[in-house]
N, C-alpha and C. Protein backbone atom coordinates (compact mmCIF):
# COMPACT_ATOMS: atom_id res chain seq x y z
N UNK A 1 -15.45 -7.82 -4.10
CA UNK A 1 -14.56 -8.94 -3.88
C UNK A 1 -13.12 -8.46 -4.09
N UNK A 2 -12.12 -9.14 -2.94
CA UNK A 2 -10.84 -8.82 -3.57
C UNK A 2 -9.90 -9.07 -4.30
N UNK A 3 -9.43 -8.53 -4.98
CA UNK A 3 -8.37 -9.20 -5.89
C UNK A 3 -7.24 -9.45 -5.33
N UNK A 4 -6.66 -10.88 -5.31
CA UNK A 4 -4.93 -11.42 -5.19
C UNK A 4 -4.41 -11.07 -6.64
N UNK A 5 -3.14 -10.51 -6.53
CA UNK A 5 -2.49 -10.20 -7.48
C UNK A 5 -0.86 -10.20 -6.63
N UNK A 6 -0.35 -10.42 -7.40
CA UNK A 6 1.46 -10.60 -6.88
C UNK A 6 1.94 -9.62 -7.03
N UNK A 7 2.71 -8.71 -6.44
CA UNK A 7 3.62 -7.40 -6.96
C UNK A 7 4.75 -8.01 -7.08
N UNK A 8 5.74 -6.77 -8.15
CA UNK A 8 7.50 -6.97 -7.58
C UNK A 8 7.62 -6.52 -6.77
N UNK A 9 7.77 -7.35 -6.02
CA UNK A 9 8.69 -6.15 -4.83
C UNK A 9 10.18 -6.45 -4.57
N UNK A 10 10.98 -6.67 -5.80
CA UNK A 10 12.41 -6.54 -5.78
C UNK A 10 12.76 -5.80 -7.05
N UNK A 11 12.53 -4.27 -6.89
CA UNK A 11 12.89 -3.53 -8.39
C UNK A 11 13.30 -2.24 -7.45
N UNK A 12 13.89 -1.46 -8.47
CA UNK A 12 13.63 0.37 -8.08
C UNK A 12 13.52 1.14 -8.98
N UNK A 13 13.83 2.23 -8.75
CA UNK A 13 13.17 3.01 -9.67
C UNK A 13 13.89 3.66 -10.89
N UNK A 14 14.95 2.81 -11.16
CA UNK A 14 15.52 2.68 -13.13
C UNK A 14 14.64 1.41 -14.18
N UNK A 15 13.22 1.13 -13.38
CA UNK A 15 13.14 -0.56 -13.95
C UNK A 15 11.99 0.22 -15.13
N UNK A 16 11.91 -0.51 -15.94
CA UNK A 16 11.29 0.14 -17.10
C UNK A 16 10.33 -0.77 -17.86
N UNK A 17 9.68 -0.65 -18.75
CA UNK A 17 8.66 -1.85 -19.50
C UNK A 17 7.84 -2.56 -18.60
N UNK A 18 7.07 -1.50 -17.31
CA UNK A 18 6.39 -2.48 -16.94
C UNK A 18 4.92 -1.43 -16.62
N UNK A 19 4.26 -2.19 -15.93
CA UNK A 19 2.15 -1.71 -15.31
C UNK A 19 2.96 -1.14 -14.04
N UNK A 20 1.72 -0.14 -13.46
CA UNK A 20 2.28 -0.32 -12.13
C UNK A 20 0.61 0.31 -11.42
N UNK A 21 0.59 0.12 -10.49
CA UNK A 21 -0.36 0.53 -9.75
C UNK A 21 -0.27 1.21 -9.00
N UNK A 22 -0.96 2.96 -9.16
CA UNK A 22 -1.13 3.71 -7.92
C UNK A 22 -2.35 3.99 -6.95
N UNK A 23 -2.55 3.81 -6.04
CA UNK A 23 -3.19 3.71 -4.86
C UNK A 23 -3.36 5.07 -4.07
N UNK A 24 -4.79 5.76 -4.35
CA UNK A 24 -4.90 6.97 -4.01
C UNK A 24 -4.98 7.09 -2.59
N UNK A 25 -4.26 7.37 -1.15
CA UNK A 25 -4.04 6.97 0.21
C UNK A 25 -5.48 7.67 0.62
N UNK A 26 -5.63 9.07 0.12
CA UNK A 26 -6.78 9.82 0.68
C UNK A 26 -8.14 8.65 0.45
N UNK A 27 -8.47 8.37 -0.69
CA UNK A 27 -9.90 7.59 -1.05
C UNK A 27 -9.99 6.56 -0.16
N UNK A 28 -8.47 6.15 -0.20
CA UNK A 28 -8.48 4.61 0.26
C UNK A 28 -8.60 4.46 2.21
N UNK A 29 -8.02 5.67 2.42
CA UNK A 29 -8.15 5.71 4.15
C UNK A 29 -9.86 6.01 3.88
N UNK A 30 -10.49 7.01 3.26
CA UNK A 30 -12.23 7.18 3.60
C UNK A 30 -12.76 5.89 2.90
N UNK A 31 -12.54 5.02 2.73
CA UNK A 31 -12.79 4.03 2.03
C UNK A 31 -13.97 4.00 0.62
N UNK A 32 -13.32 4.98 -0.41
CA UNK A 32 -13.55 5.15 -1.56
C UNK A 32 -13.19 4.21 -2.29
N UNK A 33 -14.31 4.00 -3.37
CA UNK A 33 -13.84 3.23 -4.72
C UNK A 33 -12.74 3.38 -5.58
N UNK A 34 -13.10 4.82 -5.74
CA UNK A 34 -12.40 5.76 -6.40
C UNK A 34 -11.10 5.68 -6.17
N UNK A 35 -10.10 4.97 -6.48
CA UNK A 35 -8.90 5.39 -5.31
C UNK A 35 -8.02 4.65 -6.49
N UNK A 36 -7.93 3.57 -7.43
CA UNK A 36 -6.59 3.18 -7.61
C UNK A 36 -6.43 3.74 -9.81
N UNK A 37 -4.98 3.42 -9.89
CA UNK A 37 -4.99 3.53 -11.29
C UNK A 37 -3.85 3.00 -11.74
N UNK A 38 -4.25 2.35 -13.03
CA UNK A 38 -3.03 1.63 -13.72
C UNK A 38 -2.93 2.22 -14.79
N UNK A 39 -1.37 2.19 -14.55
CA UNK A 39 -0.67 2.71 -15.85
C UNK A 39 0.42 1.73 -16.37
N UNK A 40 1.11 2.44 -17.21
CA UNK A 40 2.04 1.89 -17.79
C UNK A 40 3.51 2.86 -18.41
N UNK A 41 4.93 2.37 -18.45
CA UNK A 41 6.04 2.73 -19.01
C UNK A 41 6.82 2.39 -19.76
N UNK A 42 7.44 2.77 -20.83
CA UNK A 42 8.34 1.72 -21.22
C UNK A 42 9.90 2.80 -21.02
N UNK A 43 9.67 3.70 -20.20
CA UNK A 43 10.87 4.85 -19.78
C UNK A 43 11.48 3.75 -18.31
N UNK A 44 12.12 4.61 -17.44
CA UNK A 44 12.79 4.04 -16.36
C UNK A 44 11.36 4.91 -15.73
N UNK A 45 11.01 4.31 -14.18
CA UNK A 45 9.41 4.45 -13.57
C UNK A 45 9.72 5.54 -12.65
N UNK A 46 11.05 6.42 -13.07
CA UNK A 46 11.11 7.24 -12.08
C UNK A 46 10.80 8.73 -13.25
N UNK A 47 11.00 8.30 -14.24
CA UNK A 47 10.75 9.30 -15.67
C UNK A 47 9.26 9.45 -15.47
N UNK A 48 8.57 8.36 -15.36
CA UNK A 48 7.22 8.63 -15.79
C UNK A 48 6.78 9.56 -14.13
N UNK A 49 7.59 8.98 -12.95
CA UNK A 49 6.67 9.52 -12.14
C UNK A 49 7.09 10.76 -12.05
N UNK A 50 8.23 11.39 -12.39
CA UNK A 50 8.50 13.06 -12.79
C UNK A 50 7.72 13.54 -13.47
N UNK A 51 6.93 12.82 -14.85
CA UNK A 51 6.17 13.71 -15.46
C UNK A 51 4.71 13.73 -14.86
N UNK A 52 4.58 12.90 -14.11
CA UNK A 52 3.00 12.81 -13.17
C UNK A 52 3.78 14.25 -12.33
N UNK A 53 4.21 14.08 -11.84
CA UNK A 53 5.05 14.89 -10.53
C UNK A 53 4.66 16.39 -11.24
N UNK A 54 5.09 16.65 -12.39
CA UNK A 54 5.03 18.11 -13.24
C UNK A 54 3.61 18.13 -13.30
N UNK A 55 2.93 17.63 -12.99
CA UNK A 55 1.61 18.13 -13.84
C UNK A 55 1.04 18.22 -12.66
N UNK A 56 1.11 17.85 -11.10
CA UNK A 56 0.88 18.00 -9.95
C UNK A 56 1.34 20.14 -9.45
N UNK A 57 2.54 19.88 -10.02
CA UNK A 57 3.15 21.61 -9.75
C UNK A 57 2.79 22.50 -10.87
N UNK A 58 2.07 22.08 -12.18
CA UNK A 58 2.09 23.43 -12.91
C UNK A 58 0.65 23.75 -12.55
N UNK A 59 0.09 25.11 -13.54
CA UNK A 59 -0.89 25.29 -13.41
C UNK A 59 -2.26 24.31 -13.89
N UNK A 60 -3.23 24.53 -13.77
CA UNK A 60 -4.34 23.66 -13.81
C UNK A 60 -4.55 23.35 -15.38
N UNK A 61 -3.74 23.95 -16.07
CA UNK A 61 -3.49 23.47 -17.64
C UNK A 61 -2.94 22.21 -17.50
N UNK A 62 -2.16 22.05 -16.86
CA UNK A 62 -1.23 20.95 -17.25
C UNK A 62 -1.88 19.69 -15.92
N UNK A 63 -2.84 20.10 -15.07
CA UNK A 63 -2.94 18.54 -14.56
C UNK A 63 -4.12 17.65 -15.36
N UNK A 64 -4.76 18.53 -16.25
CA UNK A 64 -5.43 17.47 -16.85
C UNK A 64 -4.92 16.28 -18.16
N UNK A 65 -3.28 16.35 -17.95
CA UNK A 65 -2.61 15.83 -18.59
C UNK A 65 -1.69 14.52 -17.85
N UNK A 66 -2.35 14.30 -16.62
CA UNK A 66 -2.08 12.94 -15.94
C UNK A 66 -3.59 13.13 -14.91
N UNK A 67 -3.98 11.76 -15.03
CA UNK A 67 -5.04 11.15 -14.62
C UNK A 67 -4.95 11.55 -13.26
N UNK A 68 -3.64 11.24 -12.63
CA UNK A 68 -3.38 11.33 -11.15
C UNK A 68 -3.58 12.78 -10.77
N UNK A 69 -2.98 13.77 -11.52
CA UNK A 69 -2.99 15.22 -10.98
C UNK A 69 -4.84 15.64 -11.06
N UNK A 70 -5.16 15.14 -12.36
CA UNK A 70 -6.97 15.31 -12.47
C UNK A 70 -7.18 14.51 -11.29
N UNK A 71 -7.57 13.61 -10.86
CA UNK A 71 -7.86 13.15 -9.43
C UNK A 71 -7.60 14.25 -8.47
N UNK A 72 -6.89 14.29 -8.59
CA UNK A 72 -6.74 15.09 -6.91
C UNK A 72 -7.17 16.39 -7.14
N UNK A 73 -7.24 17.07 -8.59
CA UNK A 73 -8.05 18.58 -8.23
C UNK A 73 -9.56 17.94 -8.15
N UNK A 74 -10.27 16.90 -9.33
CA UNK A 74 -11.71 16.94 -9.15
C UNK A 74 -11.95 16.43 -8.14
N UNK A 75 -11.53 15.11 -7.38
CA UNK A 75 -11.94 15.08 -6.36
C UNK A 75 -11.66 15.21 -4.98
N UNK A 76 -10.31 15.50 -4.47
CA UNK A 76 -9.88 16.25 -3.84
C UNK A 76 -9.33 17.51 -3.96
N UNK A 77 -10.06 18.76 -4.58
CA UNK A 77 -10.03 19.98 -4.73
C UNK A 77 -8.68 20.53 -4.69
N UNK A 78 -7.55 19.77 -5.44
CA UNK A 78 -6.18 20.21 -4.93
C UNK A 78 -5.15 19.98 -4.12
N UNK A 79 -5.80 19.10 -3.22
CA UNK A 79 -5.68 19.19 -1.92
C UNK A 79 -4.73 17.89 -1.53
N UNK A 80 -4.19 16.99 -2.82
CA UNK A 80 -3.82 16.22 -3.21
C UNK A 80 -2.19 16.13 -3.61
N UNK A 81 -1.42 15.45 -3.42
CA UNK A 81 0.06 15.60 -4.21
C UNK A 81 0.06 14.21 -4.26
N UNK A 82 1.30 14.52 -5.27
CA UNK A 82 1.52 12.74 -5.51
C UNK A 82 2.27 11.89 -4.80
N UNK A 83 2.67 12.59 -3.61
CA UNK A 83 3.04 11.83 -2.52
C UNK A 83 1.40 11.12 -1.26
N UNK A 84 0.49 11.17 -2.19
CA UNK A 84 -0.34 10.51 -1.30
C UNK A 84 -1.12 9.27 -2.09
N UNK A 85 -0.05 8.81 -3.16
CA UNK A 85 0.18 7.64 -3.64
C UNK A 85 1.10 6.52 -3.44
N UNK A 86 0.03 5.62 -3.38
CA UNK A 86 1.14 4.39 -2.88
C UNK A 86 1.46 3.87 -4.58
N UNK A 87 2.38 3.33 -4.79
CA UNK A 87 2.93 2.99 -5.94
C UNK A 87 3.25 1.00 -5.46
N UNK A 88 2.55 0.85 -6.57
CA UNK A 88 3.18 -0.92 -6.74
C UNK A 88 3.60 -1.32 -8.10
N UNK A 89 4.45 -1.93 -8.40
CA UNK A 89 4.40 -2.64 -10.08
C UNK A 89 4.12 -4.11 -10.17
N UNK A 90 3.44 -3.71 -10.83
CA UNK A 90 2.87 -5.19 -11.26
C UNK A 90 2.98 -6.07 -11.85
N UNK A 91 3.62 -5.60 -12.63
CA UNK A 91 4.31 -6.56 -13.26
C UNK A 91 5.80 -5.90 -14.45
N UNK A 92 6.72 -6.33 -15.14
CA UNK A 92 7.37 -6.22 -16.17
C UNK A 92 7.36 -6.59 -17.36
N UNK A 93 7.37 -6.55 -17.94
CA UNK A 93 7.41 -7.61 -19.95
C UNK A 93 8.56 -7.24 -20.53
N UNK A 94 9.15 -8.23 -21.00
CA UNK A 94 10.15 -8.28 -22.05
C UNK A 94 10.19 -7.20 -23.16
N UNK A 95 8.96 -7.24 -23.52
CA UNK A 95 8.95 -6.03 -24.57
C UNK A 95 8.00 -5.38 -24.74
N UNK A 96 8.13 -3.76 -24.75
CA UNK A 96 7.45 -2.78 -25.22
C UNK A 96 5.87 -3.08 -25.87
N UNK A 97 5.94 -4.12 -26.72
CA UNK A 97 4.45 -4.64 -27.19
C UNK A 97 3.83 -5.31 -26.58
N UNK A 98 4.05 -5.65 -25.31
CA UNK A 98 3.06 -6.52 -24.45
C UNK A 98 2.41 -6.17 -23.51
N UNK A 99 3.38 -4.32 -23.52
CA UNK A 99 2.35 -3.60 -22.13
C UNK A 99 1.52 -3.00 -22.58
N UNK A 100 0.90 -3.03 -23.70
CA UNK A 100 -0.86 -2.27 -23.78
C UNK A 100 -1.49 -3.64 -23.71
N UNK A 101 -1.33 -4.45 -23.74
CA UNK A 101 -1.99 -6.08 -23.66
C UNK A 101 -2.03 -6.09 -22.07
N UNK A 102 -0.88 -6.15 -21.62
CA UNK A 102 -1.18 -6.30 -20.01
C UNK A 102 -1.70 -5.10 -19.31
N UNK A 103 -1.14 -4.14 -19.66
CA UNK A 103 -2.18 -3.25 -19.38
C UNK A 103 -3.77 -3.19 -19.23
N UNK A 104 -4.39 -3.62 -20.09
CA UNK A 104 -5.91 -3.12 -20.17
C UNK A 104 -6.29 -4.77 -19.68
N UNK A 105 -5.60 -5.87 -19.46
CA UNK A 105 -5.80 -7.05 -18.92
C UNK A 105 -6.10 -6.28 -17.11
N UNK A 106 -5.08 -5.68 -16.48
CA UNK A 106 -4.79 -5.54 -15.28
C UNK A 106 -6.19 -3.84 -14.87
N UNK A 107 -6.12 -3.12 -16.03
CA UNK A 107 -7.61 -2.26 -16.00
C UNK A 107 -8.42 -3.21 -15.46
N UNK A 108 -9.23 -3.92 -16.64
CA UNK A 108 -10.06 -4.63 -16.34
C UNK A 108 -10.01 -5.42 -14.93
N UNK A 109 -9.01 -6.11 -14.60
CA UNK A 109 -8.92 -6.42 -13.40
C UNK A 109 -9.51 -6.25 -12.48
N UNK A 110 -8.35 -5.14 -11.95
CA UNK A 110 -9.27 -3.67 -11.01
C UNK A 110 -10.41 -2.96 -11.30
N UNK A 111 -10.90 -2.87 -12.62
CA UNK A 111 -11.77 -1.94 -12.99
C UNK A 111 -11.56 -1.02 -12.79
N UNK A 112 -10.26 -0.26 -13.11
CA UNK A 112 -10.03 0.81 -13.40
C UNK A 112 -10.68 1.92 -13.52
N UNK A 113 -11.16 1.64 -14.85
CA UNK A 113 -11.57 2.03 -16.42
C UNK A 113 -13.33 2.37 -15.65
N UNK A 114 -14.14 1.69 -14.90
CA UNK A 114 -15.13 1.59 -14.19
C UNK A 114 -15.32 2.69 -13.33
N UNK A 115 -14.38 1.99 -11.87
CA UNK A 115 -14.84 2.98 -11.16
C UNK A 115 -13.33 3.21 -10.25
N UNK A 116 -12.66 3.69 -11.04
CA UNK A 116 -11.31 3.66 -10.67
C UNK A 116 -10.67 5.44 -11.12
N UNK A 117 -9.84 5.53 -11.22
CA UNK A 117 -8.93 7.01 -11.70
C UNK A 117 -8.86 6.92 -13.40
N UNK A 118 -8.55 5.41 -13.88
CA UNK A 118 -8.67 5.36 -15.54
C UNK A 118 -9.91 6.02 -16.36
N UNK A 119 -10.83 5.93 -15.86
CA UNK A 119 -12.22 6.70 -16.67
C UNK A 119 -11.95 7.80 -16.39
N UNK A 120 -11.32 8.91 -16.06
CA UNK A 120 -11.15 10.10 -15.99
C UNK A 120 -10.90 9.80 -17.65
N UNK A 121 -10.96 11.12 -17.91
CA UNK A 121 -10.71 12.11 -19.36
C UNK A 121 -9.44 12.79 -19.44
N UNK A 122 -8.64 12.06 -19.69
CA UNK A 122 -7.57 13.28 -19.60
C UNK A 122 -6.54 12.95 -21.12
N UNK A 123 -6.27 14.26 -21.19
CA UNK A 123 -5.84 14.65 -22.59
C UNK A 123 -4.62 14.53 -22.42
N UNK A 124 -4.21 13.92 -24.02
CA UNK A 124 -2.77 13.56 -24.50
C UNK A 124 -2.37 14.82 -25.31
């Protein structure tokens, strides 16, 4: 079943304290489950996607240190960059303490955490 959910779609990319949703394009054109993941920032969303971005270009040490870069080696063998993510935000909060609350609200949602990019393993 699908989920309605509202995006912003009047922000860019200095906006900070919020979820956002990435949308794996490869899974989602073969029409995989596997395909979306929520995260969260309380940096500006262009910080966080630099450090996804780094862990896409270093060696295979460092992509198991964003969910997104692990995606694309385990299941697309590499073959993956993070330009074959669609990016949405989902929302914002006032403060820093409300995005692990909305966070794992908006997991669950999607099911992430299920059968999504969030059940990956990846080390802090």
């Amino acid at each position: 079943m699908a989920k309605k959910v509202k995006f912003l779609d009047n922000f860019n990319c200095k906006i900070n304290n919020v979820v956002y949703l990435a949308v794996c394009k490869l899974c989602h054109d073969a029409g995989l489950e596997e395909k979306a993941y929520v995260g969260q920032t309380t940096q500006p969303l262009h910080k966080r996607f630099n450090s996804h971005r780094y862990c896409f270009a270093e060696a295979d040490m460092k992509r198991d240190k964003s969910a997104l870069a692990l995606h694309s080696r385990i299941v697309h063998k590499d073959k993956c960059e993070l330009s074959d993510f669609m990016l949405f935000v989902l929302c914002q909060v006032t403060t820093p303490r409300l995005l692990d609350k909305k966070e794992s609200y908006l997991i669950n949602l999607f099911r992430t955490n299920t059968i999504g990019i969030n059940r990956m393993n990846v080390r802090r």
